[in-house]
N, C-alpha and C. Protein backbone atom coordinates (compact mmCIF):
# COMPACT_ATOMS: atom_id res chain seq x y z
N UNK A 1 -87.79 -46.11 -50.67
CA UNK A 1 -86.42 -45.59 -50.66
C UNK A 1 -86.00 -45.37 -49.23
N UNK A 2 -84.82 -45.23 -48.98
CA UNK A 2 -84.21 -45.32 -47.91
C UNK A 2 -83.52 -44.32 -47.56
N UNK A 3 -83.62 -43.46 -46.00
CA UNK A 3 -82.83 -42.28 -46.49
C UNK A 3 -81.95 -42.17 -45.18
N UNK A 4 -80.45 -41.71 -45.35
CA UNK A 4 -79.76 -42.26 -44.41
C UNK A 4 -79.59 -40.83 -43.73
N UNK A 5 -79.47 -40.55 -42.72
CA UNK A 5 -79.13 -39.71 -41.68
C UNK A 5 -77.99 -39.06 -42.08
N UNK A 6 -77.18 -37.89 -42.26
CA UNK A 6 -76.09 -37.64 -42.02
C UNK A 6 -75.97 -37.40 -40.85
N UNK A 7 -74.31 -37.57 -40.50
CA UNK A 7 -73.68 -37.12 -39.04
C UNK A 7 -74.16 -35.54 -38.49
N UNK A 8 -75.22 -35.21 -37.44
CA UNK A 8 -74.92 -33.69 -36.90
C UNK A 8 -76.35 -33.32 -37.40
N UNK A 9 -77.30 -34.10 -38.18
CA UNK A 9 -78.63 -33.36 -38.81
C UNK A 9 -79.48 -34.58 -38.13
N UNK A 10 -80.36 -33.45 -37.43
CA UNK A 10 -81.66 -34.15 -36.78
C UNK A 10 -82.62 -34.30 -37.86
N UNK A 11 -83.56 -34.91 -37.59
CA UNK A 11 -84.66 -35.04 -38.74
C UNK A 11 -85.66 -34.63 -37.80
N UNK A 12 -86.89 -34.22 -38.28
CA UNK A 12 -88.02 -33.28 -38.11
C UNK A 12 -89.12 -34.33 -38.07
N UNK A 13 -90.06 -34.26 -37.55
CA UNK A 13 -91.33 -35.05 -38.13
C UNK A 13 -92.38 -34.34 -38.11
N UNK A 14 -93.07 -34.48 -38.99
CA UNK A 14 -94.27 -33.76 -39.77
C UNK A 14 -94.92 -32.72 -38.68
N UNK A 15 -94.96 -31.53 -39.02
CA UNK A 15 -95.98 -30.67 -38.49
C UNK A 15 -95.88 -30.14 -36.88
N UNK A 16 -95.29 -30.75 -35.71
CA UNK A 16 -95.27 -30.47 -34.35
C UNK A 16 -94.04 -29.70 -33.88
N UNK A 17 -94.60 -28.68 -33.56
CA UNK A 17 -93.64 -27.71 -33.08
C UNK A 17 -93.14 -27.70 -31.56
N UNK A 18 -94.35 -28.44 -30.98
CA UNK A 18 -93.52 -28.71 -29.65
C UNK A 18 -93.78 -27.34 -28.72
N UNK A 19 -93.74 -27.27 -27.35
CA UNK A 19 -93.95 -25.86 -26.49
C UNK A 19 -93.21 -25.12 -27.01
N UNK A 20 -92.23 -25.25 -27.42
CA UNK A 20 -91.23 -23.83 -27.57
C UNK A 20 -91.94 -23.41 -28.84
N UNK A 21 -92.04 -24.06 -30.05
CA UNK A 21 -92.89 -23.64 -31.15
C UNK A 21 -94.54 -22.71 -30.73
N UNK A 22 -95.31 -23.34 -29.83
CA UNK A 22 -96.50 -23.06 -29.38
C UNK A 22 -96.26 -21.68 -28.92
N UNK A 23 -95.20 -21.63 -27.90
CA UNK A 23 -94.78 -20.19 -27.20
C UNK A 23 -94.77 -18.89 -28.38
N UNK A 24 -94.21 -19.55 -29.20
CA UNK A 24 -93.25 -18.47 -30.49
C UNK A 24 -94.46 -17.98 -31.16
N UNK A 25 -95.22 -18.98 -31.66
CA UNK A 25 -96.83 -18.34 -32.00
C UNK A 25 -97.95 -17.90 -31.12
N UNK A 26 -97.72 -17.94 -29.93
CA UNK A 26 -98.67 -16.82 -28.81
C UNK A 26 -97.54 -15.69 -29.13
N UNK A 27 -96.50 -15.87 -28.70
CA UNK A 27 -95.81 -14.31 -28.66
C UNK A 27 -96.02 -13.54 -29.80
N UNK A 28 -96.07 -13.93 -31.10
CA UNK A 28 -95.80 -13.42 -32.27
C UNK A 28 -97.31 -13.20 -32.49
N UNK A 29 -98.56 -13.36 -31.89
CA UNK A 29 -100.34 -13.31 -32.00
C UNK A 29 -100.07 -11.71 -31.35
N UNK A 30 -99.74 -12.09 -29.37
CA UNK A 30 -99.58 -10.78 -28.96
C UNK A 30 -98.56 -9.38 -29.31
N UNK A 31 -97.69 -10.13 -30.09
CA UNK A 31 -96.96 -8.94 -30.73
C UNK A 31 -97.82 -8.28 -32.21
N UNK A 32 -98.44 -8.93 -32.73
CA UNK A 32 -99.36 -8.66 -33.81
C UNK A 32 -100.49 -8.42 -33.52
N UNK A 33 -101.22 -8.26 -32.23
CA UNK A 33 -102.44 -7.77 -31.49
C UNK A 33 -102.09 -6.44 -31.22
N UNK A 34 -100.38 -6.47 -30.33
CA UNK A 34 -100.04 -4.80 -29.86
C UNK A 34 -99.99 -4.03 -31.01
N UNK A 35 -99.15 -4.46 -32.00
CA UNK A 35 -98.86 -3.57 -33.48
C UNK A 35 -100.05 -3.34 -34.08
N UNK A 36 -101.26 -3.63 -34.02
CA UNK A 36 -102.12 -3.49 -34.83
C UNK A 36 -102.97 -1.90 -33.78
N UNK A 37 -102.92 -2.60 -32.89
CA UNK A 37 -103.43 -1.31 -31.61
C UNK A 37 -102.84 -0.34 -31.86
N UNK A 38 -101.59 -0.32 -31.91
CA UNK A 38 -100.33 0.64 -32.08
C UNK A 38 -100.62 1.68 -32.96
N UNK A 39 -100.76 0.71 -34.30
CA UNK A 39 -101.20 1.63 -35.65
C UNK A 39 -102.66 2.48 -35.79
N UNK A 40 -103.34 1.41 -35.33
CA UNK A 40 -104.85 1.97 -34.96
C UNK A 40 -104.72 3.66 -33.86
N UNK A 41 -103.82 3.05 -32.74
CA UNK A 41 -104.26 5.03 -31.90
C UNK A 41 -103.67 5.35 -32.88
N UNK A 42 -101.92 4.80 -33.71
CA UNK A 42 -101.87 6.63 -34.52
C UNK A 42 -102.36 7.01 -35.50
N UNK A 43 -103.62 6.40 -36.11
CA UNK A 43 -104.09 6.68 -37.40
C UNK A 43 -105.37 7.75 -36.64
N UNK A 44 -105.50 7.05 -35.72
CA UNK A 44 -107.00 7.71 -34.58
C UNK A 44 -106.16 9.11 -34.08
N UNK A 45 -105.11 9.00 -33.92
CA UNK A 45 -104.45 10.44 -33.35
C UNK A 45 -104.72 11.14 -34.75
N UNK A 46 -103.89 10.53 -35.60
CA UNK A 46 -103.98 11.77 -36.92
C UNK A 46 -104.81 12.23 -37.17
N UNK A 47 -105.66 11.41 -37.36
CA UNK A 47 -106.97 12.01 -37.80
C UNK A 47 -107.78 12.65 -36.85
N UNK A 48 -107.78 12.27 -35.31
CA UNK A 48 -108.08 13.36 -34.67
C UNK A 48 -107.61 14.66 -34.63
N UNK A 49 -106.53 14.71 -34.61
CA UNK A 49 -105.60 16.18 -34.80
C UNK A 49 -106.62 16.90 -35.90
N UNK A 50 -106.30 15.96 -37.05
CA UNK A 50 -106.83 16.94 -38.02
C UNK A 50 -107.79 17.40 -38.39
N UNK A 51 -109.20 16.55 -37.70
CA UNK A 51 -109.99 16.90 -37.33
C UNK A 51 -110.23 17.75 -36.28
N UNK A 52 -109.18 18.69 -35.34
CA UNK A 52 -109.27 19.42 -34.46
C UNK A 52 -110.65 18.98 -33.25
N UNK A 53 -110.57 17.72 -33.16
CA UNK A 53 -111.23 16.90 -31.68
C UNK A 53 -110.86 17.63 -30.67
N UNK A 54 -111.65 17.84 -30.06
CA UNK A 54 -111.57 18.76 -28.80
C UNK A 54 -111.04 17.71 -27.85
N UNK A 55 -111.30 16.22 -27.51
CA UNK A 55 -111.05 15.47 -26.90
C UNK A 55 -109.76 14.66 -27.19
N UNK A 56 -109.07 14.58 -28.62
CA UNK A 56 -107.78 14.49 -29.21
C UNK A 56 -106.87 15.35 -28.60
N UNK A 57 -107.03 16.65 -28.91
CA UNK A 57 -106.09 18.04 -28.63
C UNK A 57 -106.08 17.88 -27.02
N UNK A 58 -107.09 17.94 -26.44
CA UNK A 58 -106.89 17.82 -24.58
C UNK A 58 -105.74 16.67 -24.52
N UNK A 59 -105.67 15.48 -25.01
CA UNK A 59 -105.24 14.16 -24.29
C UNK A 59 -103.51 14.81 -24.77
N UNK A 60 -103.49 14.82 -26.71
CA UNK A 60 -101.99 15.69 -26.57
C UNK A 60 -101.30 16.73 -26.00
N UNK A 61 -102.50 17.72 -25.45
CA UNK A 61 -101.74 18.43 -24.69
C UNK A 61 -101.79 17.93 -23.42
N UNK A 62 -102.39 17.44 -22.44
CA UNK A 62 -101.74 17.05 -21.22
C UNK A 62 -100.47 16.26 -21.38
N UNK A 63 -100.23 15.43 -22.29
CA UNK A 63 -99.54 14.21 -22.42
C UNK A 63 -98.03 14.84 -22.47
N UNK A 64 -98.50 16.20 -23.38
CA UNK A 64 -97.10 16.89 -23.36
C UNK A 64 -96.45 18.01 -22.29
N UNK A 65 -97.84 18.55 -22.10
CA UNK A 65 -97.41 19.12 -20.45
C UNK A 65 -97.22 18.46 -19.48
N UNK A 66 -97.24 16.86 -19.68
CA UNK A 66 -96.88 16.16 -18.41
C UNK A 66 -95.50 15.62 -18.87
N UNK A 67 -94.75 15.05 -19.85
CA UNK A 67 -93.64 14.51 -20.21
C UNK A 67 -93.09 15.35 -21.32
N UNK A 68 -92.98 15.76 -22.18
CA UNK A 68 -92.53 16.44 -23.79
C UNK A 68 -92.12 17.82 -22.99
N UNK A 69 -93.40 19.09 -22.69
CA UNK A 69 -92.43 19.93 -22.12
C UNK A 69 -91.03 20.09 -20.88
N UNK A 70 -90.95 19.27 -20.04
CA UNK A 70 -90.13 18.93 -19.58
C UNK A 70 -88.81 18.71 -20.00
N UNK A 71 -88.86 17.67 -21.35
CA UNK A 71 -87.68 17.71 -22.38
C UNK A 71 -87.39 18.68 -23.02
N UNK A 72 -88.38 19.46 -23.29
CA UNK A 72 -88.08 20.71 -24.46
C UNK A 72 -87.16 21.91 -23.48
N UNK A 73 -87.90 21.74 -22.04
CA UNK A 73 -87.49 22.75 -21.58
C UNK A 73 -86.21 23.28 -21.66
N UNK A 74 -85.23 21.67 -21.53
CA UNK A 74 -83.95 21.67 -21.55
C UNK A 74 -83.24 22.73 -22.28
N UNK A 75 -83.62 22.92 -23.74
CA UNK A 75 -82.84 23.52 -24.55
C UNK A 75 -84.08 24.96 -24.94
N UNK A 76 -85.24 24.56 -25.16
CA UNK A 76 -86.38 25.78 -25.31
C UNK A 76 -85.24 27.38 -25.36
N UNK A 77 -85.44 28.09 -25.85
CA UNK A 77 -85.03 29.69 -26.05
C UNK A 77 -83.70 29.43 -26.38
N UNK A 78 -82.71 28.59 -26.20
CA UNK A 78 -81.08 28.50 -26.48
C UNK A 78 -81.11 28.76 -27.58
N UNK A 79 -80.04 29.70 -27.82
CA UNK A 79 -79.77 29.63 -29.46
C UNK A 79 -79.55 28.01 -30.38
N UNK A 80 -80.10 28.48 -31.66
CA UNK A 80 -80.59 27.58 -32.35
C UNK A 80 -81.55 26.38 -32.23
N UNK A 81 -82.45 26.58 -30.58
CA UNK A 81 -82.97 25.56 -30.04
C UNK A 81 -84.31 25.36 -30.54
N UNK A 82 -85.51 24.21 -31.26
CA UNK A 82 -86.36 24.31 -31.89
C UNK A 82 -87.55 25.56 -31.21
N UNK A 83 -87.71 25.05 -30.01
CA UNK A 83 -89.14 25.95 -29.57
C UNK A 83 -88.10 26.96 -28.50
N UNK A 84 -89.03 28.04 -28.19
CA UNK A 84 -88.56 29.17 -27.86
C UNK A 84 -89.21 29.04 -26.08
N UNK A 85 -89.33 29.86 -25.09
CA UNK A 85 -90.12 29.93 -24.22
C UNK A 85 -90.92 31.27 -24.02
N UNK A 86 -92.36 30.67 -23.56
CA UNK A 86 -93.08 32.28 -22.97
C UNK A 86 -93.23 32.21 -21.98
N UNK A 87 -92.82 32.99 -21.03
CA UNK A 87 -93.04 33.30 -19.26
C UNK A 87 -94.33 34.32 -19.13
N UNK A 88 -95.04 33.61 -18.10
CA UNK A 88 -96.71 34.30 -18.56
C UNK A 88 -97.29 33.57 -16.80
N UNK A 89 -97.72 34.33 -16.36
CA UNK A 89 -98.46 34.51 -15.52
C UNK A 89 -99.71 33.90 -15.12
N UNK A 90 -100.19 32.74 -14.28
CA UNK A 90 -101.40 31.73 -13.70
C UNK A 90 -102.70 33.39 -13.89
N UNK A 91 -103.71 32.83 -14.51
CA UNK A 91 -104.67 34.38 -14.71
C UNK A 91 -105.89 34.47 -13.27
N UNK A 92 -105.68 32.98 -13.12
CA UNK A 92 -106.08 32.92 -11.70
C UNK A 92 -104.80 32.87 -10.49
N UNK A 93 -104.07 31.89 -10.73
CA UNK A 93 -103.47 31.71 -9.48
C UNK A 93 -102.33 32.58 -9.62
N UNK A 94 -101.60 33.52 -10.74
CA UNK A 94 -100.66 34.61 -10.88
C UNK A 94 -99.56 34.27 -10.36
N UNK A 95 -99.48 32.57 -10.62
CA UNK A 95 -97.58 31.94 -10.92
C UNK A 95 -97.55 31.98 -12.21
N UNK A 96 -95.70 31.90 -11.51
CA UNK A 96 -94.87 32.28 -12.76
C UNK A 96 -94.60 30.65 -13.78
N UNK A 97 -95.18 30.87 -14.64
CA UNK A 97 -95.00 29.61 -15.97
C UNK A 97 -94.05 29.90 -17.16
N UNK A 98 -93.35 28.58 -17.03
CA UNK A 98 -92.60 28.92 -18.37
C UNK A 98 -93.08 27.68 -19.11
N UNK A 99 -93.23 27.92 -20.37
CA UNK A 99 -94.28 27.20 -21.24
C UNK A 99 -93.15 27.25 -23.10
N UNK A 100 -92.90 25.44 -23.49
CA UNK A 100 -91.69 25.82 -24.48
C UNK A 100 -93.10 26.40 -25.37
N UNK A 101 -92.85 26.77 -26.62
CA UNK A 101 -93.44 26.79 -28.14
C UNK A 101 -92.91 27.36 -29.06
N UNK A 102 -93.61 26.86 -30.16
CA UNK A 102 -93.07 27.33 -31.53
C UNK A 102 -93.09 28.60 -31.57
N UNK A 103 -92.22 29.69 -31.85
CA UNK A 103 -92.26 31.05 -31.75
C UNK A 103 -91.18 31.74 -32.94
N UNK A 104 -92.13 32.57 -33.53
CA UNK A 104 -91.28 32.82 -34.84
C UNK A 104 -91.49 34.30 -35.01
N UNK A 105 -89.91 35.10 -34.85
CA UNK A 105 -89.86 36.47 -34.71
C UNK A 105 -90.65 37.08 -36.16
N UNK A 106 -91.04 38.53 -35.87
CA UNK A 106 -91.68 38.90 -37.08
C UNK A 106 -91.13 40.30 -36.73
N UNK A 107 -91.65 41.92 -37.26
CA UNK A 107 -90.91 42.83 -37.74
C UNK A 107 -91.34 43.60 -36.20
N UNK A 108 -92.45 43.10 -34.91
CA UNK A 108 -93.02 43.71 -33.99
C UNK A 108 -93.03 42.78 -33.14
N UNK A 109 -92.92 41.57 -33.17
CA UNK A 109 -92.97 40.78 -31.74
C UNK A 109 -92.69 39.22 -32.21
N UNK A 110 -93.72 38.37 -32.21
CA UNK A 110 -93.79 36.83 -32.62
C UNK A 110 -95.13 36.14 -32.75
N UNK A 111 -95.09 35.74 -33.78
CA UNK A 111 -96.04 34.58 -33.62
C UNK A 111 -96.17 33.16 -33.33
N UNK A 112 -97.08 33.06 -32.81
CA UNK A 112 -96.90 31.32 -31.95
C UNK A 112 -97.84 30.50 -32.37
N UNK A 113 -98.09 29.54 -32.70
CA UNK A 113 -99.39 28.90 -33.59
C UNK A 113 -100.16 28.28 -32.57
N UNK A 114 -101.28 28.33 -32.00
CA UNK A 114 -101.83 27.50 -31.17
C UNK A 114 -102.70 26.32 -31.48
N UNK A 115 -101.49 25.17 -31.65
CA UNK A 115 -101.34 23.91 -32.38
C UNK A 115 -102.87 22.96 -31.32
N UNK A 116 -102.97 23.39 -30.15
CA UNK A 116 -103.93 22.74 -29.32
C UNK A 116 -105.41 23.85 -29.21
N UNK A 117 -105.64 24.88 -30.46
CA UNK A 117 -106.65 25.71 -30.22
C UNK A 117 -106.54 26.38 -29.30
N UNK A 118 -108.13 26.93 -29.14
CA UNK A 118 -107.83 28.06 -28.08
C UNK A 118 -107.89 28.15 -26.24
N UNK A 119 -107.72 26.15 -25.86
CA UNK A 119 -107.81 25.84 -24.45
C UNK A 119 -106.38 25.60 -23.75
N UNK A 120 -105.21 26.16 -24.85
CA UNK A 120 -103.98 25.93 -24.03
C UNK A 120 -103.64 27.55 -22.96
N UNK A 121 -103.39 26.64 -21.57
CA UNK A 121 -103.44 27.54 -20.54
C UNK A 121 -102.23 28.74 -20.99
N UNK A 122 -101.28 28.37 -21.67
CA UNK A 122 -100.40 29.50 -21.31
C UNK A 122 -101.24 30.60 -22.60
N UNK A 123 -101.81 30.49 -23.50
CA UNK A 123 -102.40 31.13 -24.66
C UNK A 123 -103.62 31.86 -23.40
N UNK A 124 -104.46 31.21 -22.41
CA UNK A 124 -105.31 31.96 -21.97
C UNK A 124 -104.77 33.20 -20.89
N UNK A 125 -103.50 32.45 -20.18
CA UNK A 125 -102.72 33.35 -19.26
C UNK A 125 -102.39 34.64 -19.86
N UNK A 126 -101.65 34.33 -21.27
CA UNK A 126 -100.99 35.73 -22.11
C UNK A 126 -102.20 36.42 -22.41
N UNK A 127 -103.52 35.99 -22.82
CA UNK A 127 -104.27 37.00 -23.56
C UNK A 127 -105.12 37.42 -22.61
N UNK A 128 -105.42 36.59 -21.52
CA UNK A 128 -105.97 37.48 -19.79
C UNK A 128 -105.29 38.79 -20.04
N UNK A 129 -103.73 38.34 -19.39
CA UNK A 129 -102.89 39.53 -18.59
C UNK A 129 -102.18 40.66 -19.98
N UNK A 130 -102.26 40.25 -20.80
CA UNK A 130 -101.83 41.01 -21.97
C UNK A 130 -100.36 41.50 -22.26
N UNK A 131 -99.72 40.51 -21.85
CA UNK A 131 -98.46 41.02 -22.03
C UNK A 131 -97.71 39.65 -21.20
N UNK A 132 -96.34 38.91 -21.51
CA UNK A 132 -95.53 38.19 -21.45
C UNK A 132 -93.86 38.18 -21.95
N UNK A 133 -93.40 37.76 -21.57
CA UNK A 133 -91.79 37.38 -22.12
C UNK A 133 -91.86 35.99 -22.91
N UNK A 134 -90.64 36.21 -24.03
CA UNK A 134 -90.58 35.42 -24.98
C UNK A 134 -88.85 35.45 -24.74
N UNK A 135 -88.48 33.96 -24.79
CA UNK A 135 -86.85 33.86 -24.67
C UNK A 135 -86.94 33.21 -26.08
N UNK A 136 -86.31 33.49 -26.67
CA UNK A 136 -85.85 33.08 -28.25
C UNK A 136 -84.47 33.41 -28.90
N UNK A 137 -83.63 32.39 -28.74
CA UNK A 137 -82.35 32.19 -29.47
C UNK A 137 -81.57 32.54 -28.31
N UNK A 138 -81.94 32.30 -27.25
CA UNK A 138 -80.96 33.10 -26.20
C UNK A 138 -81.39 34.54 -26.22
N UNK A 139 -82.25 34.99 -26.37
CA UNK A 139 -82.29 36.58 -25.93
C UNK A 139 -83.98 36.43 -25.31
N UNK A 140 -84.70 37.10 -24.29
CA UNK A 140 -85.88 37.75 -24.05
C UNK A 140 -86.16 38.77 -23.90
N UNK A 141 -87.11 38.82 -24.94
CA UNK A 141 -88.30 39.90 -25.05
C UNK A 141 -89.30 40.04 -24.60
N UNK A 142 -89.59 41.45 -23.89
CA UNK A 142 -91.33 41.59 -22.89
C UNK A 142 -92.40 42.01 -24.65
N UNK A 143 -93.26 41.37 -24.43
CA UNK A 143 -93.96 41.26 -25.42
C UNK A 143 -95.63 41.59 -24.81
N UNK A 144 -96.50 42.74 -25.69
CA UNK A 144 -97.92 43.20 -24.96
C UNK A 144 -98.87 43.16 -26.62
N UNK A 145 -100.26 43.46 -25.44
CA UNK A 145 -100.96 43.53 -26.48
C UNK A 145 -101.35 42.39 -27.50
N UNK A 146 -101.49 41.16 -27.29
CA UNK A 146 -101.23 40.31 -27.60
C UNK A 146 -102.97 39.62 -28.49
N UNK A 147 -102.72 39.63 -29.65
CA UNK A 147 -103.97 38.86 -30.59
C UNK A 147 -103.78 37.81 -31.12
N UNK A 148 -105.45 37.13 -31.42
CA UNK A 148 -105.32 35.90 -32.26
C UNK A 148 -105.78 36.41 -33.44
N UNK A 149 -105.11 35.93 -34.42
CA UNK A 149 -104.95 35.86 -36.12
C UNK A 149 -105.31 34.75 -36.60
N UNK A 150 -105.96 34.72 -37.57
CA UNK A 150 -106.06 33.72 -38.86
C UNK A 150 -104.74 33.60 -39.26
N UNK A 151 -104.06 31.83 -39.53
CA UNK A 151 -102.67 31.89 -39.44
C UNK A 151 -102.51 32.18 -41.06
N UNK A 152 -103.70 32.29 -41.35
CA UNK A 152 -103.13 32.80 -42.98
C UNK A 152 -103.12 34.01 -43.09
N UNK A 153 -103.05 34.80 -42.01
CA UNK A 153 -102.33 36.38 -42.12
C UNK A 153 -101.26 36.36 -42.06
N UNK A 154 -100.51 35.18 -40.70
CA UNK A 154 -99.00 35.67 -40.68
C UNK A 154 -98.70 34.15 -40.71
N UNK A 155 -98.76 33.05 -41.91
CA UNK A 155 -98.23 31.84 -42.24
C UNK A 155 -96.81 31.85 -42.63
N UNK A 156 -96.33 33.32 -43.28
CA UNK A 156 -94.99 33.29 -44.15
C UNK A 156 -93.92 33.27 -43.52
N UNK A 157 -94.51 33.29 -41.98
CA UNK A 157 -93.50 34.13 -40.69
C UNK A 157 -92.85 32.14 -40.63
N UNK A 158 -93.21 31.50 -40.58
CA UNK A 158 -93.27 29.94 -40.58
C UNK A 158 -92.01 29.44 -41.33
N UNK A 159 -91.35 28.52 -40.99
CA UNK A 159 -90.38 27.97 -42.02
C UNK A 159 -91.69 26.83 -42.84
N UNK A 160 -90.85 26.67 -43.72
CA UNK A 160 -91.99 25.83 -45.02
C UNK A 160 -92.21 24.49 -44.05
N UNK A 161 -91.46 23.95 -43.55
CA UNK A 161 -91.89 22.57 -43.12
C UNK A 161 -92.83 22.77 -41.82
N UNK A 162 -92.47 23.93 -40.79
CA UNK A 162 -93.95 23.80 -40.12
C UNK A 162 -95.39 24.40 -40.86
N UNK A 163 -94.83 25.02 -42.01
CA UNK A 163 -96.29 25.09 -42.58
C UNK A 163 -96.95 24.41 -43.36
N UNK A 164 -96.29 23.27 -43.70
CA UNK A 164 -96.48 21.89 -44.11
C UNK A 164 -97.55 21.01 -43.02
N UNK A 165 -96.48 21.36 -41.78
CA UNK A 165 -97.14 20.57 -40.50
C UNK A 165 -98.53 21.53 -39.87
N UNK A 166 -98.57 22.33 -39.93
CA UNK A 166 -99.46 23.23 -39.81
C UNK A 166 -100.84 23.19 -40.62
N UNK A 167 -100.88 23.10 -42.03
CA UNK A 167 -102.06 22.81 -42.69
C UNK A 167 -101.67 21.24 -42.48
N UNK A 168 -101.28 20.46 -42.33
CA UNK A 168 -101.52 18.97 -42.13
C UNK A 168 -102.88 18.69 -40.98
N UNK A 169 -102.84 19.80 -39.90
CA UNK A 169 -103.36 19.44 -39.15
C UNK A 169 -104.58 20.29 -38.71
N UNK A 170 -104.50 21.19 -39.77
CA UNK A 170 -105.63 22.06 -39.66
C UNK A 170 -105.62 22.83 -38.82
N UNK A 171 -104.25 23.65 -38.42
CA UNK A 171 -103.90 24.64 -37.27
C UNK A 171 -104.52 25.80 -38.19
């Protein structure tokens, strides 16, 4: 049989894609090499988190004291702003730090969840020097005396979705 060309349609021949084809399947290998990496750290993050990895929790918290608090800072303590700030004192070097976090008023002061355990510096600064400021909603409070709790003493203080995120991760 005989098959006639229409006007404007190239015809194909079997199987060869030619460099530009060759290109499109390396790119689309290394784009499916990165995505697979991709998924792999965040399944390795989650589960580190939730496994409370001492070597997980270090890498998220630098990562966020080097880029994330910076952003938070922006809005941190403003009314209606997610995380609040605590101003707290170097226990060695006795500068002044402002540090965002989750901070949730209660009937005597606040509780703060220490989402990175017990090696985040501003958590060692406050419970050195025993006493700090808390800016929350636009107002600060000098806050003393300061303990760690089992968060299933004061979990209720929590809106439901960080206590969702909270046992997710085994805070």
């Amino acid at each position: 049989a005989r098959w006639a060309k229409a006007p404007g349609i190239a015809a194909v021949s079997g199987g060869h894609l030619g460099r530009q084809g060759e290109l499109m399947d390396k790119v689309l290998v290394v784009f499916g090499v990165v995505a697979i990496g991709f998924v792999a750290l965040l399944i390795a993050f989650a589960l580190g988190m939730r496994a409370r990895s001492p070597k997980v929790l270090n890498i998220v918290r630098r990562m966020n004291r080097a880029f994330m608090n910076k952003t938070q800072m922006r809005s941190a303590g403003k009314p209606g702003a997610y995380a609040a700030v605590v101003h707290h004192r170097g226990r060695r070097s006795g500068a002044a730090y402002e540090t965002p976090v989750g901070a949730e008023p209660t009937e005597d002061g606040f509780v703060i969840a220490r989402v990175y355990g017990h090696n985040s510096d501003w958590s060692k600064n406050v419970l050195a020097a025993r006493e700090a400021a808390i800016t929350y909603d636009g107002k600060t409070a000098r806050v003393d005396r300061p303990e760690v709790v089992p968060i299933d003493e004061v979990i209720e203080y929590f809106p439901e979705k960080t206590r969702r995120s909270l046992h997710k991760f085994g805070v």
